[in-house]
Protein backbone atom coordinates (compact mmCIF):
# COMPACT_ATOMS: atom_id res chain seq x y z
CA UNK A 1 -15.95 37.33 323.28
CA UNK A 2 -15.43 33.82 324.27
CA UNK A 3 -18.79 32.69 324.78
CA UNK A 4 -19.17 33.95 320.97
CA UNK A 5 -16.14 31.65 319.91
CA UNK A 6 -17.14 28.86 322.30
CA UNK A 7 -20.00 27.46 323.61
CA UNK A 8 -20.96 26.18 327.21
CA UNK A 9 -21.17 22.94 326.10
CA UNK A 10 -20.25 20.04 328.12
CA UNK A 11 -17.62 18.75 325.36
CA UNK A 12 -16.75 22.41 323.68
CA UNK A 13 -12.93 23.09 324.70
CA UNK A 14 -11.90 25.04 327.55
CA UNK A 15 -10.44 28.80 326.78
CA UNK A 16 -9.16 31.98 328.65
CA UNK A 17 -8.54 35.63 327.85
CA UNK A 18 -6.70 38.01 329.43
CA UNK A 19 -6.98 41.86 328.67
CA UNK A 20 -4.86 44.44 329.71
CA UNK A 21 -4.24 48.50 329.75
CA UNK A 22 -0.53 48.63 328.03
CA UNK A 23 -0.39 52.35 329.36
CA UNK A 24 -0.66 50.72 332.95
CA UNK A 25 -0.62 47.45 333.19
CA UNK A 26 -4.01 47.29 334.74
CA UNK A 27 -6.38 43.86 333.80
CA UNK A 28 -9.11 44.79 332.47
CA UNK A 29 -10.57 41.67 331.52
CA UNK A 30 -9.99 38.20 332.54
CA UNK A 31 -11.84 34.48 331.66
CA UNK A 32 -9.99 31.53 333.40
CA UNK A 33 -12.42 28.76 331.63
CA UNK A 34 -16.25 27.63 332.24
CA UNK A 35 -16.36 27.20 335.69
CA UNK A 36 -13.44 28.02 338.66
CA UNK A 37 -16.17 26.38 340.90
CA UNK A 38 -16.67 22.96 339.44
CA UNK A 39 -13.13 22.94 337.84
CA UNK A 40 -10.94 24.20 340.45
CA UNK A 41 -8.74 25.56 338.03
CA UNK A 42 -8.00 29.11 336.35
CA UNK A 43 -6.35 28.93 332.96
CA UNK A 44 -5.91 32.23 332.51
CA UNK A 45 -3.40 32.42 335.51
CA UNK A 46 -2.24 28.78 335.80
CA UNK A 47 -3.59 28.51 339.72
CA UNK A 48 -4.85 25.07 340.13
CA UNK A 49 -3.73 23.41 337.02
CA UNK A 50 -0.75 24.12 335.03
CA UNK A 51 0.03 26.71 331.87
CA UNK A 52 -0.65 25.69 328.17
CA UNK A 53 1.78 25.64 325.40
CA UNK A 54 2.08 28.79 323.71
CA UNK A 55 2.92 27.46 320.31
CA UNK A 56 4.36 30.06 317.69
CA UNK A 57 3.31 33.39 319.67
CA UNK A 58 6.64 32.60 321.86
CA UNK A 59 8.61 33.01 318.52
CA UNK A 60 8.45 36.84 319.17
CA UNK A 61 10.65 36.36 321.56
CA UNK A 62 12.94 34.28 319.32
CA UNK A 63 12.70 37.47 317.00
CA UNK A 64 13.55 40.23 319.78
CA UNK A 65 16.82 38.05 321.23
CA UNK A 66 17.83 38.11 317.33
CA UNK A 67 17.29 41.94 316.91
CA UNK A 68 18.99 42.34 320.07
CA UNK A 69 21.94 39.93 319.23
CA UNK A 70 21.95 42.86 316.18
CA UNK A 71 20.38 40.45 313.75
CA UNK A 72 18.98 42.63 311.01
CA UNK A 73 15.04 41.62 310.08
CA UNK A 74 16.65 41.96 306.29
CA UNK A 75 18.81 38.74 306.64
CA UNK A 76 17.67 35.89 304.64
CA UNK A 77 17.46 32.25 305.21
CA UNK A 78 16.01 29.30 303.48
CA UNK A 79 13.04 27.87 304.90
CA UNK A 80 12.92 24.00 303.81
CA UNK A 81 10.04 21.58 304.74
CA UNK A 82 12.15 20.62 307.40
CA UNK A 83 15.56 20.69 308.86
CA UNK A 84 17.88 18.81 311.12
CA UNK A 85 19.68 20.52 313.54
CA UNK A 86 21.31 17.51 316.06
CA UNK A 87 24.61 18.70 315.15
CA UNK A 88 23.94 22.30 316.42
CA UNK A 89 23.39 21.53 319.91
CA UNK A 90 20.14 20.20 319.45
CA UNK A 91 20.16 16.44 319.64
CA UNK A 92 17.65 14.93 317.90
CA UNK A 93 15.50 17.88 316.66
CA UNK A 94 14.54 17.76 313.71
CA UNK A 95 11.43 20.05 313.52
CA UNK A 96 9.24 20.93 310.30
CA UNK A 97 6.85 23.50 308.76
CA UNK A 98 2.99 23.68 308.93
CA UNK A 99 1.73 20.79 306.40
CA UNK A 100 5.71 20.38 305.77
CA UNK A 101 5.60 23.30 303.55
CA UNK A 102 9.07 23.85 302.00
CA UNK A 103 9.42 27.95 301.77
CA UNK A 104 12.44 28.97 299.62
CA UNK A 105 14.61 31.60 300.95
CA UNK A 106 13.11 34.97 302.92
CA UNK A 107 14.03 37.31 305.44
CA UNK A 108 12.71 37.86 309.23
CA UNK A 109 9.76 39.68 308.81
CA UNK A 110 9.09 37.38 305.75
CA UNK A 111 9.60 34.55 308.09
CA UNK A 112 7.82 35.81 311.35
CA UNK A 113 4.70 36.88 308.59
CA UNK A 114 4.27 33.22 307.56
CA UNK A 115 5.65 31.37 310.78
CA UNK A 116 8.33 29.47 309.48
CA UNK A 117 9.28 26.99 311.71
CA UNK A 118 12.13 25.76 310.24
CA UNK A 119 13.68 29.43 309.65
CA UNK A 120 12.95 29.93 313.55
CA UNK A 121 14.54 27.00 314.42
CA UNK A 122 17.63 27.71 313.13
CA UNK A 123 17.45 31.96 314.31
CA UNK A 124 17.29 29.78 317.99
CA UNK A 125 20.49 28.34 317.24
CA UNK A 126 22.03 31.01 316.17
CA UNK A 127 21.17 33.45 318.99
CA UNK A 128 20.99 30.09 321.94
CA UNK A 129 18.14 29.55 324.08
CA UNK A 130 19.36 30.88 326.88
CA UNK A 131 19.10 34.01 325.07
CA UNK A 132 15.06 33.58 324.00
CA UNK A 133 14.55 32.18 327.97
CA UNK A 134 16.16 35.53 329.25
CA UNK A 135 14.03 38.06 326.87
CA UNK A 136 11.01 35.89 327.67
CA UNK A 137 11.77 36.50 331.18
CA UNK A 138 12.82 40.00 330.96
CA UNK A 139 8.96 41.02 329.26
CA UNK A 140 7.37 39.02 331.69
CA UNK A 141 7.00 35.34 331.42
CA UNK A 142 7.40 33.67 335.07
CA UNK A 143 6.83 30.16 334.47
CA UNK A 144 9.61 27.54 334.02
CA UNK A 145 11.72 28.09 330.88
CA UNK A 146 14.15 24.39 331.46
CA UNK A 147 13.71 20.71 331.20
CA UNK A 148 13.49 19.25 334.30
CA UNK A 149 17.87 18.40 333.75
CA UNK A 150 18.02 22.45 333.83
CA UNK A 151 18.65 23.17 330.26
CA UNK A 152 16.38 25.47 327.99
CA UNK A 153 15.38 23.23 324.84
CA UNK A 154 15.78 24.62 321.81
CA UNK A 155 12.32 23.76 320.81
CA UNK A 156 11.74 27.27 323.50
CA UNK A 157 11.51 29.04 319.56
CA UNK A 158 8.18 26.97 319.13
CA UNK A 159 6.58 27.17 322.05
CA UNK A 160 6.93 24.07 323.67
CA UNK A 161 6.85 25.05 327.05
CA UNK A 162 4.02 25.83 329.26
CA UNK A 163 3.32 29.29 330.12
CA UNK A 164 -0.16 31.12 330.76
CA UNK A 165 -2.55 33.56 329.27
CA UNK A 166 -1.70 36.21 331.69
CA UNK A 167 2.33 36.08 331.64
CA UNK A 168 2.01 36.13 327.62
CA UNK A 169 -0.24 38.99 327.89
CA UNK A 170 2.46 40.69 330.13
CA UNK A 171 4.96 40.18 327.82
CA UNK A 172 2.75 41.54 325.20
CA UNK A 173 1.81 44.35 326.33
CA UNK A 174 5.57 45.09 327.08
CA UNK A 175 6.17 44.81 323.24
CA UNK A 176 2.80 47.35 322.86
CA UNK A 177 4.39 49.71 325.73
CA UNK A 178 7.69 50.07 323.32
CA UNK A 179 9.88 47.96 325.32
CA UNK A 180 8.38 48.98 328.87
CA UNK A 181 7.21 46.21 331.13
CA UNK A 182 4.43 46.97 333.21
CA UNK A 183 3.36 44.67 335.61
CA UNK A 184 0.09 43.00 335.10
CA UNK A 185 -2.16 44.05 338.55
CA UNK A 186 -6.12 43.27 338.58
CA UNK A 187 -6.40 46.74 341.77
CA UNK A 188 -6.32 49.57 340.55
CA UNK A 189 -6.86 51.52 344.15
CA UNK A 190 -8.06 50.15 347.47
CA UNK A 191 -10.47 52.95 349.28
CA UNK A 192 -11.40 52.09 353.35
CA UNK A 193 -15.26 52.83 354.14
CA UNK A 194 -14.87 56.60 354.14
CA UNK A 195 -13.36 56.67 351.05
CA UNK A 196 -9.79 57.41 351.71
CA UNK A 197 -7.56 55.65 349.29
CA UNK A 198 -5.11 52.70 351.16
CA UNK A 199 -3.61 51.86 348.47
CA UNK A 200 -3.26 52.96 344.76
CA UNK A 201 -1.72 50.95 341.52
CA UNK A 202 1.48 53.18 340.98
CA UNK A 203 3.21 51.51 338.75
CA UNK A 204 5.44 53.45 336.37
CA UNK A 205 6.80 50.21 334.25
CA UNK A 206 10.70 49.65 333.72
CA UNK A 207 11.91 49.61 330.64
CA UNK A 208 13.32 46.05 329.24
CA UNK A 209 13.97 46.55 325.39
CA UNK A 210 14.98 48.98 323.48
CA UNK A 211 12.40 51.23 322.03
CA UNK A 212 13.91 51.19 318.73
CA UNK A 213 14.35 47.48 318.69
CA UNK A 214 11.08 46.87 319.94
CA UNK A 215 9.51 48.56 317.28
CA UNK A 216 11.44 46.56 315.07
CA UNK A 217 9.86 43.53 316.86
CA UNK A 218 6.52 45.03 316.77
CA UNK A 219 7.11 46.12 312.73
CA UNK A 220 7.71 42.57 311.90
CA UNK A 221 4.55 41.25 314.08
CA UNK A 222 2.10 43.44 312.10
CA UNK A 223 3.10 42.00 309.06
CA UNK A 224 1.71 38.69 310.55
CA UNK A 225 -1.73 40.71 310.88
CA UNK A 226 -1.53 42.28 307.44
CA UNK A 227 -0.44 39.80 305.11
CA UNK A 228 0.50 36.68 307.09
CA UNK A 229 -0.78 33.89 309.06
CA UNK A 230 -2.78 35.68 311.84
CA UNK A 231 -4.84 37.82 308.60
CA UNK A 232 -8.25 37.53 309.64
CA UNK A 233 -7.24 39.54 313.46
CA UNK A 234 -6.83 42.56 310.28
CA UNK A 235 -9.92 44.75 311.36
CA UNK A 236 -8.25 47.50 310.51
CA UNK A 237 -7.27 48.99 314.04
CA UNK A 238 -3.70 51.24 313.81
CA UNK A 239 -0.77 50.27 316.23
CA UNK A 240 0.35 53.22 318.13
CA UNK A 241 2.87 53.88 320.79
């Protein structure tokens, strides 16, 4: 899949993918970029190198710490070109939309359908950082959530920080799982040279969300698919859980 997006090329960009079984937590398929040997680093995991920005896929987690916070995906807000938010405990952001599109007023799964950043900027305010850090967390993001000072910025809603293909496909797949995380593990059974199995991937998941508010999550994200800005992922495949 990505040698069909991406050529080998010297100068084509690096990429990674990470696959995995939701029912299990099992990787099924994993690209860490062109060449671990020459590169010395694996993108998909982070060893070697360092994680990537996410960008607006960590504004799910924005959305499930405000459905959790009991946030209703039917409240509106208004969606300007941009918006200034130092005196909200956010010095000196003042973030904008894609192209600085202004967007009227909308609800949540309006806003998470068309990515409004300045509508997510101000759910982050509303429902604190800490709060999208801890959810993140919770579904399976390990990599460092604070500034180096300690705090979680508020630009968290964005995707500002580095994480990695793998921990976001974690957390994923926690949101595909209804709300139960299942630790991503590449073994699924280790067998000695008789065949006797040593060791056997076990792992039942724990549940971290509410079903019911993870679907609400989920209901909100396939809008994106349908009708919104990820549209041309529609191939008409049916979300079940």
């Amino acid at each position: 899949a990505v040698e069909e997006s991406l050529s080998l090329e010297p100068t084509t960009p690096q990429a990674a993918l990470v696959a995995i079984d939701v029912d299990n937590g099992e990787v099924r398929a994993m690209v860490g970029g062109k060449n671990f040997a020459r590169q010395h680093v694996n993108l998909a995991t982070g060893d070697g190198g360092t994680g990537r920005q996410s960008g607006s896929s960590f504004k799910a987690f924005t959305l499930m710490a405000a459905i959790e916070d009991g946030i209703s995906l039917n409240t509106v807000f208004n969606g300007p070109s941009q918006v200034d938010l130092s005196d909200d405990g956010c010095p000196g952001w003042e973030p904008s939309n894609y192209s600085d599109s202004g967007f009227g007023t909308m609800n949540l799964v309006s806003a998470t359908a068309n990515s409004v950043n300045t509508i997510f900027a101000q759910l982050v305010v509303e429902v604190g950082p800490e709060d999208v850090a801890e959810v993140a967390r919770r579904m399976g993001i390990r990599s460092r959530l604070t500034t180096p000072e300690g705090a979680v910025p508020c630009s968290i809603t964005l995707g500002t920080l580095e994480v990695t293909p793998l921990e976001m496909t974690e957390a994923f797949a926690t949101f595909a799982a209804g709300g139960v995380r299942r630790p991503a593990t590449p073994v699924h059974s280790i067998k000695d040279a008789d065949g006797n199995v040593l060791e056997k991937n076990r792992h039942k998941g724990r549940r971290v969300l509410d079903e019911n508010e993870a679907l609400q999550a989920v209901y909100a994200m396939e809008n994106v698919v349908c009708c919104g800005t990820g549209s041309a992922a529609n191939d008409g495949l049916i979300y079940e859980v």
